[in-house]
PDB file of N, CA and C in Angstrom:
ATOM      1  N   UNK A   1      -4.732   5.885  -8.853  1.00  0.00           N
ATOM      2  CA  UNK A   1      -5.889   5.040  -8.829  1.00  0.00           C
ATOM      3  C   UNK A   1      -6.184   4.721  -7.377  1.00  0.00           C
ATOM      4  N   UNK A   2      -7.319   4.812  -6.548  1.00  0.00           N
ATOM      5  CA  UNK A   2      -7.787   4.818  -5.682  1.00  0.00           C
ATOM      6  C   UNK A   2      -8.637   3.421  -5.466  1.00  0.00           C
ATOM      7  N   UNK A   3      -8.411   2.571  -4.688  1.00  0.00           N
ATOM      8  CA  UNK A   3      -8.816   1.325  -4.421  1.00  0.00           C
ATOM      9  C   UNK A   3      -9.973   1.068  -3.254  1.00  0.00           C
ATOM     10  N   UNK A   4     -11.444   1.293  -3.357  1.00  0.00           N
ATOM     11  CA  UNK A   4     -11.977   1.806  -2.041  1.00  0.00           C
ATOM     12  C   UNK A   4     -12.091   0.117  -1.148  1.00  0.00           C
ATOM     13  N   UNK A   5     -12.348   0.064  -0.227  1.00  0.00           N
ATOM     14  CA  UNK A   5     -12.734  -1.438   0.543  1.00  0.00           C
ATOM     15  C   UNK A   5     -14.209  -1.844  -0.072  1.00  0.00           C
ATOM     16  N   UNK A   6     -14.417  -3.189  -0.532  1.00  0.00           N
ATOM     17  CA  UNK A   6     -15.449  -3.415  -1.302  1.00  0.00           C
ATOM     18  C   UNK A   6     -16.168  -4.653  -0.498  1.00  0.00           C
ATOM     19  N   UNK A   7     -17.410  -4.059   0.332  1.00  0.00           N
ATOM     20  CA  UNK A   7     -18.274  -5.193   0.923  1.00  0.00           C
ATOM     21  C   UNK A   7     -18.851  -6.462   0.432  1.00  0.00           C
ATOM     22  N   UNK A   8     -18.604  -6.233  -0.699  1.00  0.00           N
ATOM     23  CA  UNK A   8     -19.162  -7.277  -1.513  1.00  0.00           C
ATOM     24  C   UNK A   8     -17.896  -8.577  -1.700  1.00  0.00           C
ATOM     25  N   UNK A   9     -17.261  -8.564  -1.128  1.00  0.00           N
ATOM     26  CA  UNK A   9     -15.779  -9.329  -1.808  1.00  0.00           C
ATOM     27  C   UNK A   9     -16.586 -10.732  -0.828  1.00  0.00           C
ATOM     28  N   UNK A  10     -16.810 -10.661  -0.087  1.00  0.00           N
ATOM     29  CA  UNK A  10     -17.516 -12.078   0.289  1.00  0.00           C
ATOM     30  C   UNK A  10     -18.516 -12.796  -0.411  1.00  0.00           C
ATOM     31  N   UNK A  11     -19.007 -12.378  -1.617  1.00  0.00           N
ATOM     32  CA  UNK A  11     -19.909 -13.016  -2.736  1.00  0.00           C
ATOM     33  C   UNK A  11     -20.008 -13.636  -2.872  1.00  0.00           C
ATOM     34  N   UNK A  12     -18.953 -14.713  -3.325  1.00  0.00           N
ATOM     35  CA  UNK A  12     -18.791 -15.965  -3.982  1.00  0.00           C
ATOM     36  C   UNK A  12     -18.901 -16.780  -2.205  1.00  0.00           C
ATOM     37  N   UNK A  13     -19.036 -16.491  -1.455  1.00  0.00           N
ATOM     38  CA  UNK A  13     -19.150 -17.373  -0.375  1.00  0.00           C
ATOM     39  C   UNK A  13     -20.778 -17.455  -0.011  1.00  0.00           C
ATOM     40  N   UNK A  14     -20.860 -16.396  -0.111  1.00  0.00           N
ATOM     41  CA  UNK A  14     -22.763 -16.522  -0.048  1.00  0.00           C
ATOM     42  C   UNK A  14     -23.446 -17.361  -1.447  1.00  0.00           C
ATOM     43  N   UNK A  15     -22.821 -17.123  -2.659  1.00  0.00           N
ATOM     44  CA  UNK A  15     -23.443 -17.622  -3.706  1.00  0.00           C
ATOM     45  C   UNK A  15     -23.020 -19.567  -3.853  1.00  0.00           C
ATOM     46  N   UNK A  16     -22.368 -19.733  -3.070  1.00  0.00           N
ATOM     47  CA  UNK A  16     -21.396 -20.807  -2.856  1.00  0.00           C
ATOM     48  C   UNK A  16     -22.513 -21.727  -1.783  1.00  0.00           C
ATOM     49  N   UNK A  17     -22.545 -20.706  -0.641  1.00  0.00           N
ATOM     50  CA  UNK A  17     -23.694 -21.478   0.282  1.00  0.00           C
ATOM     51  C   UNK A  17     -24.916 -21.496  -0.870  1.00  0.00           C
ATOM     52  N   UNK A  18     -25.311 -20.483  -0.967  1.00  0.00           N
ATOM     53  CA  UNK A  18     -26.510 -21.055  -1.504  1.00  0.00           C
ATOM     54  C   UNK A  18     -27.097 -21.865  -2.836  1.00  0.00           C
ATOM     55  N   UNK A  19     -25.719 -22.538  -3.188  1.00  0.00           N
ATOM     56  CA  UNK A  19     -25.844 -23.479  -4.396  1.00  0.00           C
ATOM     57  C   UNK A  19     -25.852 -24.942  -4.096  1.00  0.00           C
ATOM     58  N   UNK A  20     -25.340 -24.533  -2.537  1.00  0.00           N
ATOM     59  CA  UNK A  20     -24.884 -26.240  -1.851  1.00  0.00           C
ATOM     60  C   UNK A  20     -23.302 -26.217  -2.238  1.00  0.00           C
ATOM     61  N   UNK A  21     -22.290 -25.334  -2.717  1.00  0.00           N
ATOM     62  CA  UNK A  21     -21.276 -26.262  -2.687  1.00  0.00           C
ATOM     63  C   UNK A  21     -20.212 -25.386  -1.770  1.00  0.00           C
ATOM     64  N   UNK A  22     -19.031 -25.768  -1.737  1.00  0.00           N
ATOM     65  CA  UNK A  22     -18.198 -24.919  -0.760  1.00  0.00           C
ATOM     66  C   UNK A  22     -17.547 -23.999  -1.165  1.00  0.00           C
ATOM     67  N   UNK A  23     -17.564 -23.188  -0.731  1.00  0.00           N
ATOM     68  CA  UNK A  23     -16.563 -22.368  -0.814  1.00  0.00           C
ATOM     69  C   UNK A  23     -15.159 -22.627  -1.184  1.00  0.00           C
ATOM     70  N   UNK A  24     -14.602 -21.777  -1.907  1.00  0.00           N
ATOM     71  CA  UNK A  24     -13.295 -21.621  -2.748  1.00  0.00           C
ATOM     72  C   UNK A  24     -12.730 -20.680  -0.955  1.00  0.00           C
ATOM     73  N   UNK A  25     -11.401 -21.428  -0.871  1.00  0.00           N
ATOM     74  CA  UNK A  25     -10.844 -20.858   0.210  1.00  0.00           C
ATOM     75  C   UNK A  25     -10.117 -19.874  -0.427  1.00  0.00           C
ATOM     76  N   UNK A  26      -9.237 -18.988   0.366  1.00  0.00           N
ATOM     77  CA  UNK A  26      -8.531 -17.938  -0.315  1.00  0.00           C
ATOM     78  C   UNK A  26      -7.373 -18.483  -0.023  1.00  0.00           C
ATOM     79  N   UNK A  27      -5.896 -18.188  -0.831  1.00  0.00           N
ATOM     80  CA  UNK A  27      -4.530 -18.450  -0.599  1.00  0.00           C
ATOM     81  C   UNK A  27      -3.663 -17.885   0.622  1.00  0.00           C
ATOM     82  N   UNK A  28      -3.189 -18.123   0.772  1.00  0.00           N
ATOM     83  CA  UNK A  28      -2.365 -17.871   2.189  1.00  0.00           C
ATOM     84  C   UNK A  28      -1.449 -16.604   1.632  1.00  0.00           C
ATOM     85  N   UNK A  29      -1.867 -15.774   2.807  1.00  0.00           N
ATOM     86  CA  UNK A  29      -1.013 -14.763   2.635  1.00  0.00           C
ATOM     87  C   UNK A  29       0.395 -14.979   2.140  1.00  0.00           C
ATOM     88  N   UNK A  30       0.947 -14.070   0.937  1.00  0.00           N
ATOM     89  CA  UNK A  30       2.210 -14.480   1.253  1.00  0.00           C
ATOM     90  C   UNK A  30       3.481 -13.281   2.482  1.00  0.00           C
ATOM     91  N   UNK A  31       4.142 -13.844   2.490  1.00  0.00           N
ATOM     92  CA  UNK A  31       5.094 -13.326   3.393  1.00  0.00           C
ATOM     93  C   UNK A  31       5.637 -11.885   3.372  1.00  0.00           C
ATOM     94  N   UNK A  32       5.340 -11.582   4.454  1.00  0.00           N
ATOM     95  CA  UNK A  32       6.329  -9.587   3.745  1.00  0.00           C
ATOM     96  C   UNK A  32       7.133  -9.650   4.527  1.00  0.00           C
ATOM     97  N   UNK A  33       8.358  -9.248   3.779  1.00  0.00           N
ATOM     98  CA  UNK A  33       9.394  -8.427   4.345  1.00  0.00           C
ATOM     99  C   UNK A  33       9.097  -6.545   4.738  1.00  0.00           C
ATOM    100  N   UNK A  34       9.718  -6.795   5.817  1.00  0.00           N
ATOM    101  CA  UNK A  34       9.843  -5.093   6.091  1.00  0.00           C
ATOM    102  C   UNK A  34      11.172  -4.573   5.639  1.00  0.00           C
ATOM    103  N   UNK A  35      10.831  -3.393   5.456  1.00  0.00           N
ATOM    104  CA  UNK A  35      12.016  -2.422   5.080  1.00  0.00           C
ATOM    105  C   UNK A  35      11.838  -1.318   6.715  1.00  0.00           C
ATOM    106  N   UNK A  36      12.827  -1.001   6.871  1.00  0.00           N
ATOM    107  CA  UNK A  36      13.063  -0.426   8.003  1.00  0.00           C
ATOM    108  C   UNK A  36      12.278   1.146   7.989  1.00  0.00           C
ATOM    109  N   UNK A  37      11.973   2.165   9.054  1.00  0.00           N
ATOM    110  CA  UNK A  37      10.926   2.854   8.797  1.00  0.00           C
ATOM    111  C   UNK A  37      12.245   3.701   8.099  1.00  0.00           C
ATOM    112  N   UNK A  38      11.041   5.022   7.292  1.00  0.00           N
ATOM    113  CA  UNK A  38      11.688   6.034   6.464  1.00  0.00           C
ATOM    114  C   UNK A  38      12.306   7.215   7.592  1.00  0.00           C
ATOM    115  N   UNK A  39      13.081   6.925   7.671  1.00  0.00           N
ATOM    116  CA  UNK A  39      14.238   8.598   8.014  1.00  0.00           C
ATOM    117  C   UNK A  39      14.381   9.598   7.083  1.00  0.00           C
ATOM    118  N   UNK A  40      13.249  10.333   6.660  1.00  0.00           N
ATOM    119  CA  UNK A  40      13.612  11.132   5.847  1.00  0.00           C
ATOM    120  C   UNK A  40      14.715  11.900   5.193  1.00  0.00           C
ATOM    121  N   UNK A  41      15.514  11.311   6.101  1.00  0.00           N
ATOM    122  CA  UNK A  41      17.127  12.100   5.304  1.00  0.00           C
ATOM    123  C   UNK A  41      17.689  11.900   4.085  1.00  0.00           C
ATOM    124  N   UNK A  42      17.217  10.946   4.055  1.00  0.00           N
ATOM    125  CA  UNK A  42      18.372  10.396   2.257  1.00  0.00           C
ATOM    126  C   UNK A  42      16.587  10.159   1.703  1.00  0.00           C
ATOM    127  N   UNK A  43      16.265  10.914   0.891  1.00  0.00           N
ATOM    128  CA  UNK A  43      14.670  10.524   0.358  1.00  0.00           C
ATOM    129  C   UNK A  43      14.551   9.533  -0.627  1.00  0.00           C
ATOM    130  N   UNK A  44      15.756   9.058  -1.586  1.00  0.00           N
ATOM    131  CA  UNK A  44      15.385   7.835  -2.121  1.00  0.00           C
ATOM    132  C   UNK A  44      15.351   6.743  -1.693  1.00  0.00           C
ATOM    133  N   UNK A  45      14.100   5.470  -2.012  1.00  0.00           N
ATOM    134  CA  UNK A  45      14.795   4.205  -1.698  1.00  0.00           C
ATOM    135  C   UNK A  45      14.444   3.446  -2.214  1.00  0.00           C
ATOM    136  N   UNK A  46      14.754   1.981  -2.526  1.00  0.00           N
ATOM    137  CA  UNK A  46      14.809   0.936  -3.377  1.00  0.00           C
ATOM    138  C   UNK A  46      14.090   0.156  -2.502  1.00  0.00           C
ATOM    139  N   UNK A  47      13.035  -0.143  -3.191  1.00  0.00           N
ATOM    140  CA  UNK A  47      11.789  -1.303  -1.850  1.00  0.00           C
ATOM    141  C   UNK A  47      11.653  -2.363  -2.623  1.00  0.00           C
ATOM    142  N   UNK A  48      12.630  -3.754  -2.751  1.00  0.00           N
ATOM    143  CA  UNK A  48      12.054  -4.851  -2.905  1.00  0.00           C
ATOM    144  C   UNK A  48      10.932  -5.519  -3.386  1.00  0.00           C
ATOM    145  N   UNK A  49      10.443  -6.558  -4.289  1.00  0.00           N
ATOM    146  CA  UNK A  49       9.305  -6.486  -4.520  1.00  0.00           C
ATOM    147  C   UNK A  49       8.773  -7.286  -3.447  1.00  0.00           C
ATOM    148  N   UNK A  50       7.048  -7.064  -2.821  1.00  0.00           N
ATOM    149  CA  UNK A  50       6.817  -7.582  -1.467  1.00  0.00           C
ATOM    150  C   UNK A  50       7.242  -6.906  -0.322  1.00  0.00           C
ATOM    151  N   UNK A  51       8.553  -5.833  -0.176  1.00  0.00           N
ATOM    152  CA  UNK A  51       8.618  -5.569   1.159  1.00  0.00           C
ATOM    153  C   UNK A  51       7.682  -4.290   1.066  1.00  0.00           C
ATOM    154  N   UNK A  52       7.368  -3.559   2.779  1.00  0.00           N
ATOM    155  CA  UNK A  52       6.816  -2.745   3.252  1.00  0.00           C
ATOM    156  C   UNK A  52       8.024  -1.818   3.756  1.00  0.00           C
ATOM    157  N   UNK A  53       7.693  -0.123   3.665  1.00  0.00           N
ATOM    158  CA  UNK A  53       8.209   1.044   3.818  1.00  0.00           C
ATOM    159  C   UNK A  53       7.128   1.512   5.050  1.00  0.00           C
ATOM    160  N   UNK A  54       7.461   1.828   6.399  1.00  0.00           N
ATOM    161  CA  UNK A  54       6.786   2.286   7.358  1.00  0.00           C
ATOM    162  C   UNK A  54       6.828   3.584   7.580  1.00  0.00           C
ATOM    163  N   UNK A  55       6.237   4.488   6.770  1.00  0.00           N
ATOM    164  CA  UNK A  55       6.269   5.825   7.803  1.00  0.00           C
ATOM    165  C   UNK A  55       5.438   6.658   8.543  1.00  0.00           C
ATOM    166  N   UNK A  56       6.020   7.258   9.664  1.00  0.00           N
ATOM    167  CA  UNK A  56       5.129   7.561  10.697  1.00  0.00           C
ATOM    168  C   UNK A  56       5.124   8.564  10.776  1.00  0.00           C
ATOM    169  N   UNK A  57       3.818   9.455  11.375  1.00  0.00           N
ATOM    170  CA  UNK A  57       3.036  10.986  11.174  1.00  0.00           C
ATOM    171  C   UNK A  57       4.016  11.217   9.851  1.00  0.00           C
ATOM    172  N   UNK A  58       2.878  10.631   8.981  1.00  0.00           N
ATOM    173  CA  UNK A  58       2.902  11.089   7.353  1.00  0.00           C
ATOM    174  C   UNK A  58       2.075  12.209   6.746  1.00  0.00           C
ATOM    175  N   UNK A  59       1.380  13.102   7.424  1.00  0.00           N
ATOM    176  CA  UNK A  59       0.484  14.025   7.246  1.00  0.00           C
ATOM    177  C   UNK A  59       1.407  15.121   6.017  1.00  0.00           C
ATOM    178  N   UNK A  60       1.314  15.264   4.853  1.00  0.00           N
ATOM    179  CA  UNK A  60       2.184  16.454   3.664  1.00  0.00           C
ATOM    180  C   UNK A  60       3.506  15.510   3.657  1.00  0.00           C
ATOM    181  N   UNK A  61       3.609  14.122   3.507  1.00  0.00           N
ATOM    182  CA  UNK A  61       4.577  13.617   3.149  1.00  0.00           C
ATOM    183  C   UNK A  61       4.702  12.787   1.656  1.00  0.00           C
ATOM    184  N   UNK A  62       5.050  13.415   0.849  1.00  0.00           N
ATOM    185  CA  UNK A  62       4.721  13.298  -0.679  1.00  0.00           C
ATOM    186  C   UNK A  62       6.084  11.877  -1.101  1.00  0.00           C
ATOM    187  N   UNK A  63       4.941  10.917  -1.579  1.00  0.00           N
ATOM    188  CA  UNK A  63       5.800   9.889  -2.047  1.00  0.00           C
ATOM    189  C   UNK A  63       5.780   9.864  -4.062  1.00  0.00           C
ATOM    190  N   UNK A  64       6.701   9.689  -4.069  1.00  0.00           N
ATOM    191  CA  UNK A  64       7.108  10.115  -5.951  1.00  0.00           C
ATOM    192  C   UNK A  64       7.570   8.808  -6.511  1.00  0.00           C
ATOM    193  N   UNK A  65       6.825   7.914  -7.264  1.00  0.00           N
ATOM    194  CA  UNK A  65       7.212   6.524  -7.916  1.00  0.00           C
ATOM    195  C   UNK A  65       8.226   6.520  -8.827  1.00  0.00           C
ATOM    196  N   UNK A  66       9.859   6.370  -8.725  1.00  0.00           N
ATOM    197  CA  UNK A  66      10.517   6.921  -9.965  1.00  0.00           C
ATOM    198  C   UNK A  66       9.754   4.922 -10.421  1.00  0.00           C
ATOM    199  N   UNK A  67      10.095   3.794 -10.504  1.00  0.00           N
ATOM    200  CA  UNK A  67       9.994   2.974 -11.012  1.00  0.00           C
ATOM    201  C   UNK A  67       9.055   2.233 -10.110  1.00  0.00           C
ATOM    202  N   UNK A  68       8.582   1.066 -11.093  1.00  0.00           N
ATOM    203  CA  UNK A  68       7.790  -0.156 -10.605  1.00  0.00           C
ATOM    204  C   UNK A  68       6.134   0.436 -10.212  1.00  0.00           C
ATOM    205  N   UNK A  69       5.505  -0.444  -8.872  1.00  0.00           N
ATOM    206  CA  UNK A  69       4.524   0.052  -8.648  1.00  0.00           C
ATOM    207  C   UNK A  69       4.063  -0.258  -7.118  1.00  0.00           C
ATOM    208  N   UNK A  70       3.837   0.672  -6.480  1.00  0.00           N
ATOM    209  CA  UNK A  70       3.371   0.808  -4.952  1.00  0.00           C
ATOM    210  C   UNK A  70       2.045   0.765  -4.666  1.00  0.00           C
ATOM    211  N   UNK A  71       1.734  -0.179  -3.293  1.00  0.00           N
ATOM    212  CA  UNK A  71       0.478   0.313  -2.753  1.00  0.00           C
ATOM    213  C   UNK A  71       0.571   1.303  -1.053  1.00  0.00           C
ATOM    214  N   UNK A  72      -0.293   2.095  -1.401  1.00  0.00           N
ATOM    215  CA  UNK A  72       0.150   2.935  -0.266  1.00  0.00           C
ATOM    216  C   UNK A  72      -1.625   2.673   0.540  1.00  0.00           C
ATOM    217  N   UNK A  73      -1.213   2.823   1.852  1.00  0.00           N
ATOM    218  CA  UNK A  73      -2.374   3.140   2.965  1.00  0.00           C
ATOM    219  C   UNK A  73      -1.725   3.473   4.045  1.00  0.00           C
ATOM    220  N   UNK A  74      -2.592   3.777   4.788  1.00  0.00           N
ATOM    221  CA  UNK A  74      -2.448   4.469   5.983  1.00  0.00           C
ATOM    222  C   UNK A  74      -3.652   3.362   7.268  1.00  0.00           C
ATOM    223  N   UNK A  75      -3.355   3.895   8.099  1.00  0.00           N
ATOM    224  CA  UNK A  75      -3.810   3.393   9.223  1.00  0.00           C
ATOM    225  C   UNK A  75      -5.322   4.254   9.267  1.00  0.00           C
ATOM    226  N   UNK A  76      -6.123   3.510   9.656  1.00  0.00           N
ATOM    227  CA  UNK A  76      -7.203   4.294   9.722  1.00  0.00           C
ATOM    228  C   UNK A  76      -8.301   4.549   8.382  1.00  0.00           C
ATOM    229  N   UNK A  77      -7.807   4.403   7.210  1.00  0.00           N
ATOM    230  CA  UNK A  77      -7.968   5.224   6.166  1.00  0.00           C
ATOM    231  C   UNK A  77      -9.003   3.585   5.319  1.00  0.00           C
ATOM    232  N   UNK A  78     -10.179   3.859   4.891  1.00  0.00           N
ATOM    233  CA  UNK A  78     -10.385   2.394   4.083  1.00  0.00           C
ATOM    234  C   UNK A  78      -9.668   2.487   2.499  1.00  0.00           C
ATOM    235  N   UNK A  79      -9.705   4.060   2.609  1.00  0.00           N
ATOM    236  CA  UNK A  79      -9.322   3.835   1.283  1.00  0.00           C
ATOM    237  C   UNK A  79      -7.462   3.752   0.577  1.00  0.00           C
ATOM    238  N   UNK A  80      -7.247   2.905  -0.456  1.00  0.00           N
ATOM    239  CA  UNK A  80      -5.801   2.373  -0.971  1.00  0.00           C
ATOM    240  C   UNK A  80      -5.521   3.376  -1.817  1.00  0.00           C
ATOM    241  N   UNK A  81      -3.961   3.332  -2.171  1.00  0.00           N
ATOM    242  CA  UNK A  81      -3.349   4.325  -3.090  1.00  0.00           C
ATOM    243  C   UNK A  81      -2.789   3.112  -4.238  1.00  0.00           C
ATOM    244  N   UNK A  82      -2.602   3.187  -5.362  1.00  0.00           N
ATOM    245  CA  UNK A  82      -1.942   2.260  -6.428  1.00  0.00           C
ATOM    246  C   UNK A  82      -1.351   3.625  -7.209  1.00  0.00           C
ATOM    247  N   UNK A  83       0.454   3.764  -6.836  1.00  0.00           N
ATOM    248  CA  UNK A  83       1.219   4.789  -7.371  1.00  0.00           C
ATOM    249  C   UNK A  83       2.238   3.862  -7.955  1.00  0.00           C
ATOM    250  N   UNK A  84       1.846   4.291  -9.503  1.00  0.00           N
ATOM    251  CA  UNK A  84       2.944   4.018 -10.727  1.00  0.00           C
ATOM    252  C   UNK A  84       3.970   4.644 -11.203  1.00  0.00           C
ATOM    253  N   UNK A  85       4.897   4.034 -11.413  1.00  0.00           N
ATOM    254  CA  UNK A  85       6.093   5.088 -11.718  1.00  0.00           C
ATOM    255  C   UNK A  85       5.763   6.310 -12.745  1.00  0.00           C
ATOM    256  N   UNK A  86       6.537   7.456 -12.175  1.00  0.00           N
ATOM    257  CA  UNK A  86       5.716   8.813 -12.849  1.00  0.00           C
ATOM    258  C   UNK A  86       5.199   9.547 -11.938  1.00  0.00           C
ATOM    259  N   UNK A  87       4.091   9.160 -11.185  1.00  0.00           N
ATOM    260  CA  UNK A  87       3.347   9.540 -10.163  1.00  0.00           C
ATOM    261  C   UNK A  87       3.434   9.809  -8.663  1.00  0.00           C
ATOM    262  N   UNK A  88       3.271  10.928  -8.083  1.00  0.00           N
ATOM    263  CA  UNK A  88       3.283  11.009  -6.778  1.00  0.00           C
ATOM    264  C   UNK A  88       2.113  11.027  -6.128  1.00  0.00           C
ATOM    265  N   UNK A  89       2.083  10.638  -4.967  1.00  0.00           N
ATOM    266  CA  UNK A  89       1.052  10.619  -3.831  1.00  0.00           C
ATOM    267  C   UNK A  89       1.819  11.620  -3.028  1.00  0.00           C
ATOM    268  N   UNK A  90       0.511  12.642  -2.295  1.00  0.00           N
ATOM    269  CA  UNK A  90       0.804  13.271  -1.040  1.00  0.00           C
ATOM    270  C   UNK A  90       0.117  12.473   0.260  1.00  0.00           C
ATOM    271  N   UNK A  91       0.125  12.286   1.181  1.00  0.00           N
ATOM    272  CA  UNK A  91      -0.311  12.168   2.248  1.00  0.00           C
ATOM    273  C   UNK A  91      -1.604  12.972   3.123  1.00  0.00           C
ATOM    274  N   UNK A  92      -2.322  12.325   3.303  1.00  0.00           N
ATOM    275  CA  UNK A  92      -3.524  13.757   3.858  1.00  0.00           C
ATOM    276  C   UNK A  92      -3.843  13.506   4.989  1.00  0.00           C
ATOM    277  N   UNK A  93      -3.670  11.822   5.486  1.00  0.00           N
ATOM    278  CA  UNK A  93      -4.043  11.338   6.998  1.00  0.00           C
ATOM    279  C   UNK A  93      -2.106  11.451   7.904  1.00  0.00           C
ATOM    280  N   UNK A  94      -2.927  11.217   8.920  1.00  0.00           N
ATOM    281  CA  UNK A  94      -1.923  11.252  10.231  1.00  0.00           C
ATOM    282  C   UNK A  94      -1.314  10.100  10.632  1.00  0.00           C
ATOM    283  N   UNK A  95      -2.230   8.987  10.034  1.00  0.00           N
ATOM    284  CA  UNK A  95      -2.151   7.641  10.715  1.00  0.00           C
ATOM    285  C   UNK A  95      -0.362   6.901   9.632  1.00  0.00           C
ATOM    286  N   UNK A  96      -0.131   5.929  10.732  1.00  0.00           N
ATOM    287  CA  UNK A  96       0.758   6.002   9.840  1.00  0.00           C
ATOM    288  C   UNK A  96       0.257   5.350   8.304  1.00  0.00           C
ATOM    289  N   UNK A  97       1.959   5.391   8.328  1.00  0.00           N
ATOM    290  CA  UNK A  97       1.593   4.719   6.611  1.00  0.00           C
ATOM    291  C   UNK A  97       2.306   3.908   6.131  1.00  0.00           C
ATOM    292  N   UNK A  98       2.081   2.676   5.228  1.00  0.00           N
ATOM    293  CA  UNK A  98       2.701   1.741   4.683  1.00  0.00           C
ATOM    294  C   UNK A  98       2.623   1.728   3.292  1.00  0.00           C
ATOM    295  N   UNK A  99       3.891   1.596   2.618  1.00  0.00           N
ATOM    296  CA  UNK A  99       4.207   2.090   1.360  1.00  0.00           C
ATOM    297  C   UNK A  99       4.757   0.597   0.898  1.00  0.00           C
ATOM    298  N   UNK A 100       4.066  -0.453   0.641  1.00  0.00           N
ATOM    299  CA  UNK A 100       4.068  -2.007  -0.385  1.00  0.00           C
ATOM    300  C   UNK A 100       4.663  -1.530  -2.115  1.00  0.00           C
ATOM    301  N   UNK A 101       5.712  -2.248  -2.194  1.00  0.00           N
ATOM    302  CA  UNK A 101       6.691  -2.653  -3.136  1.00  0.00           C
ATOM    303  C   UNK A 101       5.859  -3.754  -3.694  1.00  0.00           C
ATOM    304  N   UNK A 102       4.843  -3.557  -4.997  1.00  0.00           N
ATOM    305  CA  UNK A 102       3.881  -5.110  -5.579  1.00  0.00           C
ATOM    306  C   UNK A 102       4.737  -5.226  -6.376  1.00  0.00           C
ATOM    307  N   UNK A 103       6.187  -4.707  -7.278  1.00  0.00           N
ATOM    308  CA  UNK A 103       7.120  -5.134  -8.023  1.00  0.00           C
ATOM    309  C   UNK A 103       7.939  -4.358  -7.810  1.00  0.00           C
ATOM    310  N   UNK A 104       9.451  -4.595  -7.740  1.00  0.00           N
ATOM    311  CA  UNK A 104      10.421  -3.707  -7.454  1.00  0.00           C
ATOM    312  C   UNK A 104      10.479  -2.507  -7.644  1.00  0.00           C
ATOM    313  N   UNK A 105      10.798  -1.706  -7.026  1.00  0.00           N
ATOM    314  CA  UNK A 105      10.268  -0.292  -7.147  1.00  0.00           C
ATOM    315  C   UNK A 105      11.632   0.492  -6.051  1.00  0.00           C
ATOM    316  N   UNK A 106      11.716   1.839  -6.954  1.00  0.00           N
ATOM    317  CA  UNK A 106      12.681   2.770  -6.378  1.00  0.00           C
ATOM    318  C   UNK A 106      11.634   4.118  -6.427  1.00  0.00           C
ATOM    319  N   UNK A 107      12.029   4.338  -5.246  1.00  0.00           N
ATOM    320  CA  UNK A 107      11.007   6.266  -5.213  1.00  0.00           C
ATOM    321  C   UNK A 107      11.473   6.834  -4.106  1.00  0.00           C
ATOM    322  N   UNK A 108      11.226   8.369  -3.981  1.00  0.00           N
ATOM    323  CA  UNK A 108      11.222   9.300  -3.270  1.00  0.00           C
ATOM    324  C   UNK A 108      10.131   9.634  -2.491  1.00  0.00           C
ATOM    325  N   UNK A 109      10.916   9.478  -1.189  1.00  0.00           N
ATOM    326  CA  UNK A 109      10.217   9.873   0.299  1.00  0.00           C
ATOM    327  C   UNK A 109      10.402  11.464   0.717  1.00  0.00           C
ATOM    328  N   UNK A 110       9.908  12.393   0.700  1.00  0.00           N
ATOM    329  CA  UNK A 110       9.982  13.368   0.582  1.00  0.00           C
ATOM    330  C   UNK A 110       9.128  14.642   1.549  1.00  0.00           C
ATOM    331  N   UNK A 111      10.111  14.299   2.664  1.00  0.00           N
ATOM    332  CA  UNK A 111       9.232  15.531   4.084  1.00  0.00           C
ATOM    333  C   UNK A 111       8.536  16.709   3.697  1.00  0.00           C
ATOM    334  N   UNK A 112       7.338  16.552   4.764  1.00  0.00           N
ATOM    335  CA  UNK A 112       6.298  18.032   4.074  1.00  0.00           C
ATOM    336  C   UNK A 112       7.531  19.244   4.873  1.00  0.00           C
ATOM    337  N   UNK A 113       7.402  20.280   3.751  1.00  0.00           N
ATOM    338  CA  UNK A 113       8.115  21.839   4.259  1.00  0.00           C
ATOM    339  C   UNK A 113       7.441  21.927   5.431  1.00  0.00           C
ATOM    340  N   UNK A 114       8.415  22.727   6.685  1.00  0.00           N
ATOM    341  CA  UNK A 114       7.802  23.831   7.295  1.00  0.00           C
ATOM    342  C   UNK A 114       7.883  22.975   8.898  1.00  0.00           C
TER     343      UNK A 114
END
């Protein structure tokens, strides 16, 4: 499932001004933990729910959800990845990439051949 960036998410702040009342603030980020970047050597790993997986020049680097559920992006890229267990994502950008644990989750990091 592909998550694109949606211009419209400021709505309720325009419809808010123009009713006269205020705006609904948004919640405070919550906190991430990092997970240390991927060394492709050992390709499984267990990501916490909330922490972040960093990997860098991800270009043919195929991530495989054995459990839970991930959000993946990349640097550069507007558009999000939502990979459920079952499912793999390949990589197509250069930029790096951050691989979000939204519930505990174990998967395979898995270097492009060649």
């Amino acid at each position: 499932m592909d998550i694109a960036f949606n211009p419209a998410a400021r709505w309720s702040e325009l419809t808010a001004w123009f009713l006269g009342r205020p705006a609904a603030t948004a919640a405070p980020a919550p906190a991430v933990r990092r997970e240390r970047s991927a060394s492709l050597a050992s390709p499984e790993r267990q990501i916490a729910a909330g922490s972040t997986l960093k990997v860098e020049q991800p270009l043919g680097t195929e991530i495989v959800c054995l459990t839970g559920t991930l959000w993946v992006t990349h640097d550069g890229d507007d558009i999000d990845h939502i990979v459920v267990a079952g499912k793999p994502y390949v990589a197509q950008h250069r930029g790096r990439m951050l691989v979000h644990a939204m519930s505990e989750a174990r998967c395979l990091v898995i270097a492009p051949r060649g």
